[in-house]
N, C-alpha and C. Protein backbone atom coordinates (compact mmCIF):
# COMPACT_ATOMS: atom_id res chain seq x y z
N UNK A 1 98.71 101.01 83.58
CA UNK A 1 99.82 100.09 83.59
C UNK A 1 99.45 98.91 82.70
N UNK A 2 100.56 98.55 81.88
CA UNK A 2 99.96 97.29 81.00
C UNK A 2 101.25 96.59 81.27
N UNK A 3 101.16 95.21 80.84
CA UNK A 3 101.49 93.88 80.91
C UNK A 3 101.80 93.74 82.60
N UNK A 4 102.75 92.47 81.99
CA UNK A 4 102.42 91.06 84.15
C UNK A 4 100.87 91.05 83.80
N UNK A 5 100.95 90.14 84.96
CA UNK A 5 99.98 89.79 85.98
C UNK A 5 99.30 90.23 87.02
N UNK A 6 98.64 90.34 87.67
CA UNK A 6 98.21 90.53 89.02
C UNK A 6 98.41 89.26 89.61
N UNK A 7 99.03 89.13 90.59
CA UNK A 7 100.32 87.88 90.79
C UNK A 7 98.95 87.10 92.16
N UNK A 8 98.41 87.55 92.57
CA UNK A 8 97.53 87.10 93.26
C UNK A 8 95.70 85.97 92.52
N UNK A 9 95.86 87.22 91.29
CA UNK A 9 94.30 87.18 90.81
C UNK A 9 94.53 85.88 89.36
N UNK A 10 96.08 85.80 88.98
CA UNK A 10 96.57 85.55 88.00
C UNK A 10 96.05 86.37 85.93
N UNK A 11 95.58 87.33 86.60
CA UNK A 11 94.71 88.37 85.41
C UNK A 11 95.79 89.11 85.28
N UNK A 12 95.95 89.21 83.36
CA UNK A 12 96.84 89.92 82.76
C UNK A 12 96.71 91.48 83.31
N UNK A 13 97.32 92.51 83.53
CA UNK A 13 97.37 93.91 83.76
C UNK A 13 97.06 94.46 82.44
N UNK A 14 96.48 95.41 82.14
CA UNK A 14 96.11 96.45 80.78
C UNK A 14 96.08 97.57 81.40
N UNK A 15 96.42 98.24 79.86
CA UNK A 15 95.78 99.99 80.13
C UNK A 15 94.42 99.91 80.24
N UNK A 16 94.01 100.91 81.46
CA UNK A 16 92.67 101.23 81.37
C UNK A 16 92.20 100.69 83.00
N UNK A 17 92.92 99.92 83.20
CA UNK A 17 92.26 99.04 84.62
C UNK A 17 92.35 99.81 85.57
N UNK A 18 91.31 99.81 86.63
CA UNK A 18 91.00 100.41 87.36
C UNK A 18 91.31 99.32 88.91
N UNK A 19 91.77 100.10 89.54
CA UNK A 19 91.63 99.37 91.15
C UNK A 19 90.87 100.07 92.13
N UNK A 20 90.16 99.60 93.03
CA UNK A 20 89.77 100.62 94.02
C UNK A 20 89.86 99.65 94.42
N UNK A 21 90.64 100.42 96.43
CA UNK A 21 90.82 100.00 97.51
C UNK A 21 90.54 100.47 98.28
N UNK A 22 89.90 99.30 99.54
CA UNK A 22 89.09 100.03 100.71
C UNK A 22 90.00 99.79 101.96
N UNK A 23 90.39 100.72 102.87
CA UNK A 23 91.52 100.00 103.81
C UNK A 23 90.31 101.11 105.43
N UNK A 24 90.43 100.51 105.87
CA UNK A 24 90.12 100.55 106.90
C UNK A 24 91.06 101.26 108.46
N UNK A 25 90.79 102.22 109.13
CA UNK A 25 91.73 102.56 110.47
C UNK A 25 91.48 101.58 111.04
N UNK A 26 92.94 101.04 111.95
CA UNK A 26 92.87 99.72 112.57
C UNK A 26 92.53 98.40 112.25
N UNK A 27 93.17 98.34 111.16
CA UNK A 27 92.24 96.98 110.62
C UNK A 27 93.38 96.42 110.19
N UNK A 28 93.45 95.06 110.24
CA UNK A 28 94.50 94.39 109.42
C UNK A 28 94.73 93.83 108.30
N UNK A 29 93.89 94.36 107.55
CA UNK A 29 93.85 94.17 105.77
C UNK A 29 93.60 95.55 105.02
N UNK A 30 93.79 95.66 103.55
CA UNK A 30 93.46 95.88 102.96
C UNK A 30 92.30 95.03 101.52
N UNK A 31 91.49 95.38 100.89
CA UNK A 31 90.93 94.90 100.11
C UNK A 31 91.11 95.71 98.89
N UNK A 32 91.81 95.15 97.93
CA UNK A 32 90.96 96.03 96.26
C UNK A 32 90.78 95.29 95.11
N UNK A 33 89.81 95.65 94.64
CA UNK A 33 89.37 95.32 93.52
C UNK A 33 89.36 96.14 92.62
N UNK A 34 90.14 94.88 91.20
CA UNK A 34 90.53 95.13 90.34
C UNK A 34 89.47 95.28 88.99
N UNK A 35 89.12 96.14 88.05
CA UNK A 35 88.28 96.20 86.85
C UNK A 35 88.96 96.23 85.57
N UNK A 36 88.31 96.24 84.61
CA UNK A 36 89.19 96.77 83.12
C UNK A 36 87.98 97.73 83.12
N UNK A 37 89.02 98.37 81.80
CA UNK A 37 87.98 99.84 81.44
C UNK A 37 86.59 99.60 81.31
N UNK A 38 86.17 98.58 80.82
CA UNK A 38 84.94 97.78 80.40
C UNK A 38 83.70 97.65 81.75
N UNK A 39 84.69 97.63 82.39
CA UNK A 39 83.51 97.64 83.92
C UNK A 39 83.57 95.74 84.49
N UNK A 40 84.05 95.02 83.67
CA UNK A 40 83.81 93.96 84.27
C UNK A 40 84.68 93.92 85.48
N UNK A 41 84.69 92.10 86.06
CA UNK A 41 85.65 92.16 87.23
C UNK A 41 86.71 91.07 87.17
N UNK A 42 87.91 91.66 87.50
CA UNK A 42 88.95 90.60 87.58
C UNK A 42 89.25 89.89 88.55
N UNK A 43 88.54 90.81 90.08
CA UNK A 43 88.98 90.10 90.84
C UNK A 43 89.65 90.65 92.23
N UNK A 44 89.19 90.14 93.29
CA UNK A 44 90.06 90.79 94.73
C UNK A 44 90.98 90.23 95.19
N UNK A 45 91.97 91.37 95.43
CA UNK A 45 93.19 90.66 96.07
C UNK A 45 93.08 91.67 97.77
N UNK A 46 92.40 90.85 99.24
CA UNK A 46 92.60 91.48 99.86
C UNK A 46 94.06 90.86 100.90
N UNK A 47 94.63 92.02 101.31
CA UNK A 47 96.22 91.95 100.99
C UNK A 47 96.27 92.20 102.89
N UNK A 48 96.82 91.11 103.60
CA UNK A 48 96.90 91.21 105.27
C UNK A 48 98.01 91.63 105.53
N UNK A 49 97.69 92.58 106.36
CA UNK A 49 98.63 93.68 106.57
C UNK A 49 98.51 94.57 108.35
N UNK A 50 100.00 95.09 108.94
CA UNK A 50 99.53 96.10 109.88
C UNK A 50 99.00 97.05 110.08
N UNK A 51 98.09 97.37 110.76
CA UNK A 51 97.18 98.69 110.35
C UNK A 51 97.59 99.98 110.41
N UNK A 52 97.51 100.46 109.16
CA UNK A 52 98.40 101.40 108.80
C UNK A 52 97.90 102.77 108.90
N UNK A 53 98.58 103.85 108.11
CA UNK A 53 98.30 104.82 108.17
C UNK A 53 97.78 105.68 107.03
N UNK A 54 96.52 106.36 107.16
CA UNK A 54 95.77 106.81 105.97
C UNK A 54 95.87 108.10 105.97
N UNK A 55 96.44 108.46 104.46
CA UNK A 55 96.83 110.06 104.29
C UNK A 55 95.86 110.32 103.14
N UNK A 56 96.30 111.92 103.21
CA UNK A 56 94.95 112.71 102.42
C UNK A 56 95.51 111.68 100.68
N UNK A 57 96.67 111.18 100.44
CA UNK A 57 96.57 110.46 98.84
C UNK A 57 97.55 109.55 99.37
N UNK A 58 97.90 108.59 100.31
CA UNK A 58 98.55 107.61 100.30
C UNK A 58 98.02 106.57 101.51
N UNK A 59 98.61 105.36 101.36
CA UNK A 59 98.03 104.68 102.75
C UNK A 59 99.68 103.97 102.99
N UNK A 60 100.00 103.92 104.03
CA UNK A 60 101.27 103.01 104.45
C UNK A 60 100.77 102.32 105.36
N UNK A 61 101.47 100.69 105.28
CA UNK A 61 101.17 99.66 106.49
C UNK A 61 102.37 98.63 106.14
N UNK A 62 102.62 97.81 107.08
CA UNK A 62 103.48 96.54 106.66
C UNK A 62 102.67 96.02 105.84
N UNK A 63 103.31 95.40 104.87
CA UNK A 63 102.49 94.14 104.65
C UNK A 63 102.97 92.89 105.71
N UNK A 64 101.87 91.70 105.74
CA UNK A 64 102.10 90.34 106.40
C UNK A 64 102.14 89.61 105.30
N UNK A 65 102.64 89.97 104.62
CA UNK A 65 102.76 88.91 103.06
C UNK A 65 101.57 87.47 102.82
N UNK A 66 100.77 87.17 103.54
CA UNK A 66 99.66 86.40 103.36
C UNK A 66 98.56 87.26 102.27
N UNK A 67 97.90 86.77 101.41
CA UNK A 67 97.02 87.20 100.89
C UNK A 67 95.61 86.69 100.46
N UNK A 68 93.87 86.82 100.59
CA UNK A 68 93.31 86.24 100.09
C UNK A 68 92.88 86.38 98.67
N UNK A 69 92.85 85.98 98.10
CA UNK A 69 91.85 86.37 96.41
C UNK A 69 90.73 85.95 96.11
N UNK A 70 90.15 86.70 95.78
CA UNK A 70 88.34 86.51 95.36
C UNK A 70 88.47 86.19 93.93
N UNK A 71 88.53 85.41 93.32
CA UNK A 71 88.07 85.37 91.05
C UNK A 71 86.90 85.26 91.04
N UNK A 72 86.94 85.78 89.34
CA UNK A 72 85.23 86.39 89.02
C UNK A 72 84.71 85.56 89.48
N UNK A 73 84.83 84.12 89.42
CA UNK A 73 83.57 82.82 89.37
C UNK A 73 83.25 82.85 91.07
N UNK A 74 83.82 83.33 91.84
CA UNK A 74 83.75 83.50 93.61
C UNK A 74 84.85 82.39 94.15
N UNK A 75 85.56 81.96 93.18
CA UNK A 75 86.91 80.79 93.76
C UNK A 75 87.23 81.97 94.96
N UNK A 76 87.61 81.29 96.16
CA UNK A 76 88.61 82.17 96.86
C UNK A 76 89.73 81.07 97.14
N UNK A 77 91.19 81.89 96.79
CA UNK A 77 92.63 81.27 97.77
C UNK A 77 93.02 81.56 98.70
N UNK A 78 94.02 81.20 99.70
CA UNK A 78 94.96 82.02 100.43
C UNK A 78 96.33 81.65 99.81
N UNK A 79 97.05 82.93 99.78
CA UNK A 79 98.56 82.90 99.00
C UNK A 79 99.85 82.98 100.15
N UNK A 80 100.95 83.09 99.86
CA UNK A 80 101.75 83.39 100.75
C UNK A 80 102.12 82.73 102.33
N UNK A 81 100.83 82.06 102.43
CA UNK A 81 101.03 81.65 103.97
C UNK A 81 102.62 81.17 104.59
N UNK A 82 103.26 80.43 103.67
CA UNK A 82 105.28 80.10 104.33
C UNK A 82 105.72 81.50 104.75
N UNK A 83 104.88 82.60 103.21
CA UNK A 83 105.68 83.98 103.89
C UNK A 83 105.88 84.43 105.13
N UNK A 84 104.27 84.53 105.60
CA UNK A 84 103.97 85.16 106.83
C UNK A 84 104.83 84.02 107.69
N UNK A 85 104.80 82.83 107.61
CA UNK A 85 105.46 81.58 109.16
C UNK A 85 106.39 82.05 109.36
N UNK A 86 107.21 82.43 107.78
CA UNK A 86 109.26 82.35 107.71
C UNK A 86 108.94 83.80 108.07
N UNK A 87 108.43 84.34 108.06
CA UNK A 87 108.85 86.42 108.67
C UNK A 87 108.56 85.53 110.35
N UNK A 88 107.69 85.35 110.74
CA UNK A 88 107.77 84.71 112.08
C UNK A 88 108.76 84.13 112.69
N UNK A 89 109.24 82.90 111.92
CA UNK A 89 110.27 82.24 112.09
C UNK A 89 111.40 82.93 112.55
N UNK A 90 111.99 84.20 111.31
CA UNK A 90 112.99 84.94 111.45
C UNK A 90 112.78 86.07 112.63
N UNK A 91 111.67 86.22 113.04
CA UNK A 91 111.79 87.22 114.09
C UNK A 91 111.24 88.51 113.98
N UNK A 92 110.89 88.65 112.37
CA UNK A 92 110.58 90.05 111.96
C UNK A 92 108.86 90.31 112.38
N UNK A 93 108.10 89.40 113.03
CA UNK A 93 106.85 89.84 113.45
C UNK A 93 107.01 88.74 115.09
N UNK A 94 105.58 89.05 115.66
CA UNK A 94 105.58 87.98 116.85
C UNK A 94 104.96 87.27 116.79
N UNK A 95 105.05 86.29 117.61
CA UNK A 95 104.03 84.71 117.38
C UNK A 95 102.56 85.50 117.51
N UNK A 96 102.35 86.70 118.78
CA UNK A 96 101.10 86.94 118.87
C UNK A 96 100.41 87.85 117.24
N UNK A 97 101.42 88.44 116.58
CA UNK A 97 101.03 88.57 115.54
C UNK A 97 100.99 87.75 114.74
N UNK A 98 101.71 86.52 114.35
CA UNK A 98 101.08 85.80 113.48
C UNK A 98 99.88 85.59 113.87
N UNK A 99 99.62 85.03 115.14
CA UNK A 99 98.38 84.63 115.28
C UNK A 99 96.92 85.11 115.29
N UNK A 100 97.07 86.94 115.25
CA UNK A 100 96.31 87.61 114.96
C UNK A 100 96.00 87.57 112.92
N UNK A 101 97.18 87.87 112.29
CA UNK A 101 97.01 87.59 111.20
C UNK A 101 96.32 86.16 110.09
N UNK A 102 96.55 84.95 111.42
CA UNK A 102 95.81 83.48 110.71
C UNK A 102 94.55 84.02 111.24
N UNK A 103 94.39 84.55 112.42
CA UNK A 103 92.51 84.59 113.12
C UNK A 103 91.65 85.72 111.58
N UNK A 104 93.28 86.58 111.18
CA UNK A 104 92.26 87.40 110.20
C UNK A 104 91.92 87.13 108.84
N UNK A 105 92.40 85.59 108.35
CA UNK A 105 92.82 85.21 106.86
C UNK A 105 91.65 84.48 107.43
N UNK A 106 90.68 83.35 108.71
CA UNK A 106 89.56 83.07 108.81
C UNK A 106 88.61 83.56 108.85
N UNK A 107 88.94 84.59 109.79
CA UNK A 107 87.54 85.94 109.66
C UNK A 107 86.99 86.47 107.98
N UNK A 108 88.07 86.29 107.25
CA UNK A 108 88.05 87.08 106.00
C UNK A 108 86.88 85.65 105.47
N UNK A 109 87.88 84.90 105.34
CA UNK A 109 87.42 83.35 104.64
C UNK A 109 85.91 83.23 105.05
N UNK A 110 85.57 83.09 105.92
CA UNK A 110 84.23 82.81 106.97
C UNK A 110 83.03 84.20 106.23
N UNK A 111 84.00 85.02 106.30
CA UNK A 111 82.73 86.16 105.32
C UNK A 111 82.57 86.54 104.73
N UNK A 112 81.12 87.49 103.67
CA UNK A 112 81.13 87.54 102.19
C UNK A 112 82.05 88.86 101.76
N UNK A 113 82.99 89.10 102.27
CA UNK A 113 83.67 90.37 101.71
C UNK A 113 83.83 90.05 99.90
């Protein structure tokens, strides 16, 4: 895939880039990291989410629209956070899930993933 962004990592998209993602049973994230053909690194976008379901070539989960990002230099952000409140707000998750999802954007933050 070439051109955009990676809207998280702010790194242009090219041919050649590679993602690998690690998602976990029961877990409420996903993690992947992004490469160019070259081998260097652009960068993690791990992406908080309901724990989904892992098939022999697909994975499905909600997303919780919160996201953290790792850049090469080790900056980390959190993105999205109004997302996840206003899906709360509106009803489309529960308070006890938001609140599982902020405990997991600290857990993340707090360690060297």
């Amino acid at each position: 895939m070439s051109g955009g962004i990676y809207d998280c990592l702010g790194a242009q998209k090219q041919v050649g880039d590679m993602a690998i993602t690690d998602a976990k049973i029961n877990e409420y994230y996903t993690a992947t990291w992004y490469c160019p053909k070259d081998g260097s690194f652009k960068g993690t976008n791990i992406n908080l989410n309901m724990p989904g379901g892992i098939y022999a070539f697909k994975i499905r989960y909600v997303d919780l629209e919160v996201d953290v990002c790792i850049l090469p230099r080790g900056d980390v952000r959190v993105i999205d956070q109004e997302m996840l409140q206003r899906t709360a707000s509106e009803g489309l998750i529960t308070e006890r899930l938001l609140d599982i999802a902020r405990a997991k954007v600290d857990e993340i933050l707090a360690s060297s993933i």
